[in-house]
C-alpha atoms as a PDB file:
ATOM      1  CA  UNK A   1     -60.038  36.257   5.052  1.00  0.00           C
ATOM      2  CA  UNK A   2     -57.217  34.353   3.893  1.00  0.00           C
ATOM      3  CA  UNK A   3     -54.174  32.946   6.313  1.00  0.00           C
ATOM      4  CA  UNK A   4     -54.169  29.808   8.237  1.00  0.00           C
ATOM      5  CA  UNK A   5     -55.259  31.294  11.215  1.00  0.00           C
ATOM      6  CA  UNK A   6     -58.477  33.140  10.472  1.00  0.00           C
ATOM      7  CA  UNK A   7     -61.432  32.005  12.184  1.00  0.00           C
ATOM      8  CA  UNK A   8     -64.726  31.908  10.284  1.00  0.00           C
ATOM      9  CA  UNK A   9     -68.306  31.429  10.929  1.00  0.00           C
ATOM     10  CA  UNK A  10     -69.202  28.188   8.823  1.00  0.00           C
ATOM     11  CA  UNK A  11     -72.731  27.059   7.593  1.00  0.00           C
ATOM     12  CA  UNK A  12     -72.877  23.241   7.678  1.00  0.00           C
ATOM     13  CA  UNK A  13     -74.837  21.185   5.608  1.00  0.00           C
ATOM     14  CA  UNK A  14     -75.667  17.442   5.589  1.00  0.00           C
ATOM     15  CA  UNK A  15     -78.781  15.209   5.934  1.00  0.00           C
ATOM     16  CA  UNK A  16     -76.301  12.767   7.996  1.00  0.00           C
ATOM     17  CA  UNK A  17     -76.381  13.435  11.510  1.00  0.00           C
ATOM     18  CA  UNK A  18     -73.647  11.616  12.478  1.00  0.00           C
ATOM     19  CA  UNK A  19     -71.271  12.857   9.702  1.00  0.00           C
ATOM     20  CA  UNK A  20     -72.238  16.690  10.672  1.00  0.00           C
ATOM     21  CA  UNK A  21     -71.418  16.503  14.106  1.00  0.00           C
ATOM     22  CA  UNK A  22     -67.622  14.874  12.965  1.00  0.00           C
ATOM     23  CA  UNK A  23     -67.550  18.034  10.704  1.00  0.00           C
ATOM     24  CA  UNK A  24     -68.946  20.265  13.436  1.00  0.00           C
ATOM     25  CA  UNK A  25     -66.082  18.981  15.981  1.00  0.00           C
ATOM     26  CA  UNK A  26     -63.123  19.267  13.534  1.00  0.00           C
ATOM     27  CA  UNK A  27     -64.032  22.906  12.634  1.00  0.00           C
ATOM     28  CA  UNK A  28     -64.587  23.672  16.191  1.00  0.00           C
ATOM     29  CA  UNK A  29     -61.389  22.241  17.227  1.00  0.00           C
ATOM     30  CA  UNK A  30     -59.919  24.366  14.882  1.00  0.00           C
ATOM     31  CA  UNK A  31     -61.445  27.713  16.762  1.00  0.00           C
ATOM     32  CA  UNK A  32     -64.303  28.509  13.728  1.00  0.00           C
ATOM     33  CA  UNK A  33     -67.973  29.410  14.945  1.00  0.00           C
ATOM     34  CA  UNK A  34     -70.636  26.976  13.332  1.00  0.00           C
ATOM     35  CA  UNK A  35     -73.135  29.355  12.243  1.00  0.00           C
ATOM     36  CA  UNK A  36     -76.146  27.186  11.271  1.00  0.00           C
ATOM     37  CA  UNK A  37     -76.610  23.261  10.861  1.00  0.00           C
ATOM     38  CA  UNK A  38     -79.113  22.732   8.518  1.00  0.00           C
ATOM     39  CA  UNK A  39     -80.241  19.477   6.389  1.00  0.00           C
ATOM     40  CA  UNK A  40     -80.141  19.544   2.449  1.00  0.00           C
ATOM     41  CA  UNK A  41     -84.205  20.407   2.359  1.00  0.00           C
ATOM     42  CA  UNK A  42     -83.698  23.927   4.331  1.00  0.00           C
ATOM     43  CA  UNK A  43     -84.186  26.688   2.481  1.00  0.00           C
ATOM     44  CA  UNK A  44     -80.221  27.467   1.614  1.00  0.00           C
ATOM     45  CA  UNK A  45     -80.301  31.329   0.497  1.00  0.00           C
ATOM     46  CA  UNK A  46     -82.485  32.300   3.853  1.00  0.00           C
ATOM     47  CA  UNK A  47     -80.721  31.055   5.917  1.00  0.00           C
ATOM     48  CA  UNK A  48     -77.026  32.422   4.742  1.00  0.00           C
ATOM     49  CA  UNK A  49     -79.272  35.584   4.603  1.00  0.00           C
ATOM     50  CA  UNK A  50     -80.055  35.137   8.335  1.00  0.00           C
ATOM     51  CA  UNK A  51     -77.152  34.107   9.630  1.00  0.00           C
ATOM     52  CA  UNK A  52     -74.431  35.765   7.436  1.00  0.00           C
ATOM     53  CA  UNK A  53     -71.555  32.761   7.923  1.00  0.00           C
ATOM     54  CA  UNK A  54     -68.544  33.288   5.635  1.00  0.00           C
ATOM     55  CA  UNK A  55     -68.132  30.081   4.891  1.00  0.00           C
ATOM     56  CA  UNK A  56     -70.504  26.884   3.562  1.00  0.00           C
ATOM     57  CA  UNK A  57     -69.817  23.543   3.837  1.00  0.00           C
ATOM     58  CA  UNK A  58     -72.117  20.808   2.226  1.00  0.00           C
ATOM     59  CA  UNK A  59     -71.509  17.256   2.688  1.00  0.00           C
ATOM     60  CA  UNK A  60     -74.037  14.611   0.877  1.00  0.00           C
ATOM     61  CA  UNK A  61     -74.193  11.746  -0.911  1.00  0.00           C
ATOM     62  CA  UNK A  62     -74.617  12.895  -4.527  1.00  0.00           C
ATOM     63  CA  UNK A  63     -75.514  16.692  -5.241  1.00  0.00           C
ATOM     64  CA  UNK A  64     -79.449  17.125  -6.229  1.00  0.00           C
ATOM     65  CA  UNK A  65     -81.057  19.184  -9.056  1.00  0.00           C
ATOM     66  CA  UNK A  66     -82.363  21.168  -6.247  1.00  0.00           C
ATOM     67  CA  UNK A  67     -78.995  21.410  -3.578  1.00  0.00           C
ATOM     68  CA  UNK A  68     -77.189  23.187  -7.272  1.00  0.00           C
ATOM     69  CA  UNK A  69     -80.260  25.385  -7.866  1.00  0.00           C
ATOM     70  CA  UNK A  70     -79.996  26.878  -4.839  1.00  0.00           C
ATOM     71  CA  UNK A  71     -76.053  26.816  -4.601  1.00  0.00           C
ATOM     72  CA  UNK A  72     -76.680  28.870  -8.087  1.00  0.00           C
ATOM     73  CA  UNK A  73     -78.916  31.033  -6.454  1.00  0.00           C
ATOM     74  CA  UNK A  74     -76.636  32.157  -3.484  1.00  0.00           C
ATOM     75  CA  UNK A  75     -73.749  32.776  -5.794  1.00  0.00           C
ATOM     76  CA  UNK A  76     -75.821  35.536  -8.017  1.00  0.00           C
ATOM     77  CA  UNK A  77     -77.356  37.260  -4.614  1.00  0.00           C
ATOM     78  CA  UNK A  78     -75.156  36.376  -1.553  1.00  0.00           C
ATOM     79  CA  UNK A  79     -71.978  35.171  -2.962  1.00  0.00           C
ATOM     80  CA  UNK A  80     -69.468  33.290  -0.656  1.00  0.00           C
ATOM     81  CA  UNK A  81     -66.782  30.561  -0.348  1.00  0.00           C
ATOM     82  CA  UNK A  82     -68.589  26.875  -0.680  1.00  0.00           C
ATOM     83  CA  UNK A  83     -67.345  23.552  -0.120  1.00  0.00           C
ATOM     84  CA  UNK A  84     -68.969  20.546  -1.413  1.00  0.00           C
ATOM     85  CA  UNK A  85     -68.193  17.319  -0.593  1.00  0.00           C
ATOM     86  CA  UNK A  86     -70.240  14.392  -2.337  1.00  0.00           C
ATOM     87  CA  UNK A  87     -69.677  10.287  -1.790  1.00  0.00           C
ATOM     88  CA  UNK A  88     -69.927  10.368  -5.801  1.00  0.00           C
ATOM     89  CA  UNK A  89     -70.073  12.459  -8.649  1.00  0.00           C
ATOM     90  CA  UNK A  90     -70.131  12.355 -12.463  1.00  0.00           C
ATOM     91  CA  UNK A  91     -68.974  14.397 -15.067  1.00  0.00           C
ATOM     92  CA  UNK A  92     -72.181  16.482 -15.328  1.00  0.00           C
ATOM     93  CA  UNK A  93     -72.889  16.686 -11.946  1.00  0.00           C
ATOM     94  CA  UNK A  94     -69.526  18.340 -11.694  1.00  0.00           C
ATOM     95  CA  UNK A  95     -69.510  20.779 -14.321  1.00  0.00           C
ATOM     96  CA  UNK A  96     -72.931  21.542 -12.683  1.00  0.00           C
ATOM     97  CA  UNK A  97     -71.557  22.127  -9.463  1.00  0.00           C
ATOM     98  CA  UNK A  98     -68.925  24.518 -10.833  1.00  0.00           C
ATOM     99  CA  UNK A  99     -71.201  25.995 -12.840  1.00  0.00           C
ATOM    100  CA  UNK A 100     -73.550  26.857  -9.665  1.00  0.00           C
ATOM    101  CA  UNK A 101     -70.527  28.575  -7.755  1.00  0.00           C
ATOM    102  CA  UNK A 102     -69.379  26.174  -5.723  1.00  0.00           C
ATOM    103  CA  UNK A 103     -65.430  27.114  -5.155  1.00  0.00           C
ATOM    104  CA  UNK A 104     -64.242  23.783  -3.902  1.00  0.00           C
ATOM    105  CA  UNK A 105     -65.717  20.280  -4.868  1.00  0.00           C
ATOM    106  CA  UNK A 106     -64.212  17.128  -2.936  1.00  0.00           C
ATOM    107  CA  UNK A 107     -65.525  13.931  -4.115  1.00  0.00           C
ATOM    108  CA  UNK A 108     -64.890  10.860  -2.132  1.00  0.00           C
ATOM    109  CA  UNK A 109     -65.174  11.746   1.692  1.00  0.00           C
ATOM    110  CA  UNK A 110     -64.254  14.002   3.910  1.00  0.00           C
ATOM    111  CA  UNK A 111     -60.872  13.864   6.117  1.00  0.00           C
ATOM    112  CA  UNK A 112     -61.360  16.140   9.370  1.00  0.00           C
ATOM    113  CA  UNK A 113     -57.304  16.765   8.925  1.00  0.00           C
ATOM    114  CA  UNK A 114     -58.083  18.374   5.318  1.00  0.00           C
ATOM    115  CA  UNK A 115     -60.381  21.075   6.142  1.00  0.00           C
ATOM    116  CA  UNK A 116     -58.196  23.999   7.289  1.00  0.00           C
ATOM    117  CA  UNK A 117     -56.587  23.536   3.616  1.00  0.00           C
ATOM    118  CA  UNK A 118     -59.505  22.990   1.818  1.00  0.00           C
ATOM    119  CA  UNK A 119     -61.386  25.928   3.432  1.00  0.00           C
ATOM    120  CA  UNK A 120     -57.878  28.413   1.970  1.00  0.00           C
ATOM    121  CA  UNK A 121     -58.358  27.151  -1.423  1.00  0.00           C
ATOM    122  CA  UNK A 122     -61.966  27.629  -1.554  1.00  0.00           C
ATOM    123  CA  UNK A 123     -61.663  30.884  -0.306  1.00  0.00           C
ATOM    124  CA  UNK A 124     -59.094  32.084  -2.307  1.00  0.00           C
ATOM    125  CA  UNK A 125     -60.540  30.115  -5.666  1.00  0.00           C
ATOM    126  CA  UNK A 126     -63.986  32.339  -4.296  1.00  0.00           C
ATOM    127  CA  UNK A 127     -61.693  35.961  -4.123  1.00  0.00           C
ATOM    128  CA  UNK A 128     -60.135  35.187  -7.828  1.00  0.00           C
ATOM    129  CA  UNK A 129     -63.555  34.652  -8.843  1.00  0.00           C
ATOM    130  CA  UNK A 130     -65.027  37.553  -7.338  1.00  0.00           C
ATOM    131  CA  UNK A 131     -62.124  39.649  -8.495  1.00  0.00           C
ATOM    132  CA  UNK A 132     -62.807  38.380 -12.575  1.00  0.00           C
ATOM    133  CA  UNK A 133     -66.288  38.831 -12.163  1.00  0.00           C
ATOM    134  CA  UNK A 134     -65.223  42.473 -10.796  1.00  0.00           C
ATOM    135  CA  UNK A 135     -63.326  43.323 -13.771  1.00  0.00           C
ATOM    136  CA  UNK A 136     -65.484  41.591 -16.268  1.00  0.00           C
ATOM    137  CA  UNK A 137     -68.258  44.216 -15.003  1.00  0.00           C
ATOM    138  CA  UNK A 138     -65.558  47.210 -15.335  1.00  0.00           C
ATOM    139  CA  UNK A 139     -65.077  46.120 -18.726  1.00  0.00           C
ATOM    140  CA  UNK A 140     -68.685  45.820 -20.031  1.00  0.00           C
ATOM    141  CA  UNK A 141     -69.184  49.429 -17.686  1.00  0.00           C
ATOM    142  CA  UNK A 142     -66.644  50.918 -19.948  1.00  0.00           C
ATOM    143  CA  UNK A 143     -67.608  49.517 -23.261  1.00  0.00           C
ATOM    144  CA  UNK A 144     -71.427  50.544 -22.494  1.00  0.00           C
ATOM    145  CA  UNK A 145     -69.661  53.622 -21.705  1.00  0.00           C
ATOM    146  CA  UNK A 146     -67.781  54.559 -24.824  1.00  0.00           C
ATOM    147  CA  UNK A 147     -70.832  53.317 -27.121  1.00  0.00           C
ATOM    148  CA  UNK A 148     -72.860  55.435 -25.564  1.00  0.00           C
ATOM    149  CA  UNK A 149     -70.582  58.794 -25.450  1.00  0.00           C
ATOM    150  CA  UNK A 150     -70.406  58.291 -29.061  1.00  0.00           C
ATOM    151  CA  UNK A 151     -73.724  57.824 -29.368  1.00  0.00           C
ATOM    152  CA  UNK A 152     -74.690  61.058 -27.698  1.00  0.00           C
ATOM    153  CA  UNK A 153     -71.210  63.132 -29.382  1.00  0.00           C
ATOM    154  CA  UNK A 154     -73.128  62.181 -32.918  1.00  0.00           C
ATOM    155  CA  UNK A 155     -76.325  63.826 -31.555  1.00  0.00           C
ATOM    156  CA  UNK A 156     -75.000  67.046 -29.882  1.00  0.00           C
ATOM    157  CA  UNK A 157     -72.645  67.257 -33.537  1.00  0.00           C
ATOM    158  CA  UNK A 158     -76.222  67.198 -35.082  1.00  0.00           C
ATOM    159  CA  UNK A 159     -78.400  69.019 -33.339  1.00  0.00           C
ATOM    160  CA  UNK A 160     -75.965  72.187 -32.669  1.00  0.00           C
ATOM    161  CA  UNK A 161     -73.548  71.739 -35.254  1.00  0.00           C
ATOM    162  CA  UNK A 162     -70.154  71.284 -33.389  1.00  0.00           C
ATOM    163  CA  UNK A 163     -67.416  69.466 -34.200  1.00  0.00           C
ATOM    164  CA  UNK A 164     -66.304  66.292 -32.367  1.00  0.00           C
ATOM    165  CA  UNK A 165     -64.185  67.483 -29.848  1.00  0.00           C
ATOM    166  CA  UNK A 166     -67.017  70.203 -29.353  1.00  0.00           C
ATOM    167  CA  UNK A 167     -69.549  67.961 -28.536  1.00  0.00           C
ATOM    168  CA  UNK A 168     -67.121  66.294 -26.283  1.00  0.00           C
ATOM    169  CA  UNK A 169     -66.426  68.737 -24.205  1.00  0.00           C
ATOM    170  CA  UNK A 170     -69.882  70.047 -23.832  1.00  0.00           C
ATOM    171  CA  UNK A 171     -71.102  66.291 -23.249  1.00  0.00           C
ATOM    172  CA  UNK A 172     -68.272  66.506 -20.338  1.00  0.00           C
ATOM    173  CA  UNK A 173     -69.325  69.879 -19.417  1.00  0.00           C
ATOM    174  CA  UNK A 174     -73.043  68.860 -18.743  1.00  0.00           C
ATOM    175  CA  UNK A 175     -72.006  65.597 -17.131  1.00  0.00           C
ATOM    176  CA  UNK A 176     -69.893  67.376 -14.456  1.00  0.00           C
ATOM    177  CA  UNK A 177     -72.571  70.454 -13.856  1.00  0.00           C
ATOM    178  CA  UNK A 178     -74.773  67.730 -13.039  1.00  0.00           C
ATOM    179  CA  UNK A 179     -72.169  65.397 -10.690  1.00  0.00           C
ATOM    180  CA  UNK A 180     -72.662  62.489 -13.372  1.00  0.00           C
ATOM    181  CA  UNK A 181     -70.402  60.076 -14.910  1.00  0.00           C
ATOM    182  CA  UNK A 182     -70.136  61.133 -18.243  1.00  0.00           C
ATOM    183  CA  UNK A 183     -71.304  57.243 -19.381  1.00  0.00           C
ATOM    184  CA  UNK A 184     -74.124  57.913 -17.514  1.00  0.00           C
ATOM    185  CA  UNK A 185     -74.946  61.603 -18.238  1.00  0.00           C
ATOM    186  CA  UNK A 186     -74.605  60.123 -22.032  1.00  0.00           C
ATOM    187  CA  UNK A 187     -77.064  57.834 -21.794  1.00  0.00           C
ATOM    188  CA  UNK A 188     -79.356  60.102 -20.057  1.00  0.00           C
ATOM    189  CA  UNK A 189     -79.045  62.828 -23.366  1.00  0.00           C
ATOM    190  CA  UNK A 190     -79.667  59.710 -25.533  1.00  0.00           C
ATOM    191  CA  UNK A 191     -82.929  58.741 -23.901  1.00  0.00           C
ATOM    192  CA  UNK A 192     -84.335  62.444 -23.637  1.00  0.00           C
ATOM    193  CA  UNK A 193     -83.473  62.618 -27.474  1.00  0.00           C
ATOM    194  CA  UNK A 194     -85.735  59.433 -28.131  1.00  0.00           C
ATOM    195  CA  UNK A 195     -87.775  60.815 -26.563  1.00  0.00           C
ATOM    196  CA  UNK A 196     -87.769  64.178 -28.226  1.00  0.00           C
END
């Protein structure tokens, strides 16, 4: 996605007409595909659902309550690169914007010669973001993980009398009979014991 060169299908959106079709024409001239126009009161995660662009663009005055809830919204279920650009901001409109995903936040206008630029950065501030969230999952995956194997070592030690690495390898045993991860297979032994 990255590289000067790569054209992209763009979502724009702005409740000024005028200032859409500037942005339209300057991403145009650049070879991207405009994937949608739509004004700030369209219903932002159906749309990217619908037409799938890899890039969104929002231009308005000030960012409303409602234009960051649904920003928020598309990063948790459709995430992809956004640029806002907003007349005027504050502080906690800001932090509210970064907060709700957005990857690059202009303030004070939009130059048609800045795009190209801004659209690398967002993208590649969007792919280091993915990439953290991405290994922040891994992490928690394998922390659930090791609880868990412990967990059900401590009950297979228990309930048949082995020693640690006993219980280990029959935990790993089971797990692979069954295709499992053994995180998963552990947590599976651990629920049938509650229940038992």
């Amino acid at each position: 996605m990255a590289g000067g060169h790569t054209k992209l299908r763009v979502m724009l959106v702005d409740d000024d007409a005028e200032r859409l079709s500037m942005l339209e024409q300057a991403l145009v001239a650049e070879g991207h595909t405009i994937a949608a126009r739509l004004d700030t009161h369209a219903d932002l995660p159906s749309a990217v659902e619908r037409c799938q662009p890899e890039v969104i663009f929002i231009d308005v005055d000030a960012p409303g309550r409602d234009t960051l809830e649904s920003l928020g919204q598309l990063s948790r279920e459709q995430p992809r690169p956004i640029v806002l650009f907003a007349a005027r901001s504050d502080p906690e409109t800001t932090r509210r914007a970064v907060h709700a995903g957005v990857s690059a936040y202009v303030v004070d206008g939009l130059h048609p010669t800045r795009l190209s630029s801004l659209m690398e950065v967002a993208i590649a501030r969007f792919e280091l973001h993915q990439a953290l969230r991405q290994e922040l999952d891994q992490a928690r995956t394998r922390l659930a993980d090791q609880r868990d194997i412990e967990k059900a070592k401590g009950l297979l030690m228990k309930r048949r009398g082995l020693d640690e690495s006993a219980a280990y390898g029959l935990l790993r045993r089971m797990a692979m009979d069954r295709k499992q991860r053994i995180g998963d297979f552990a947590r599976v032994l651990i629920t049938a014991a509650d229940v038992l």
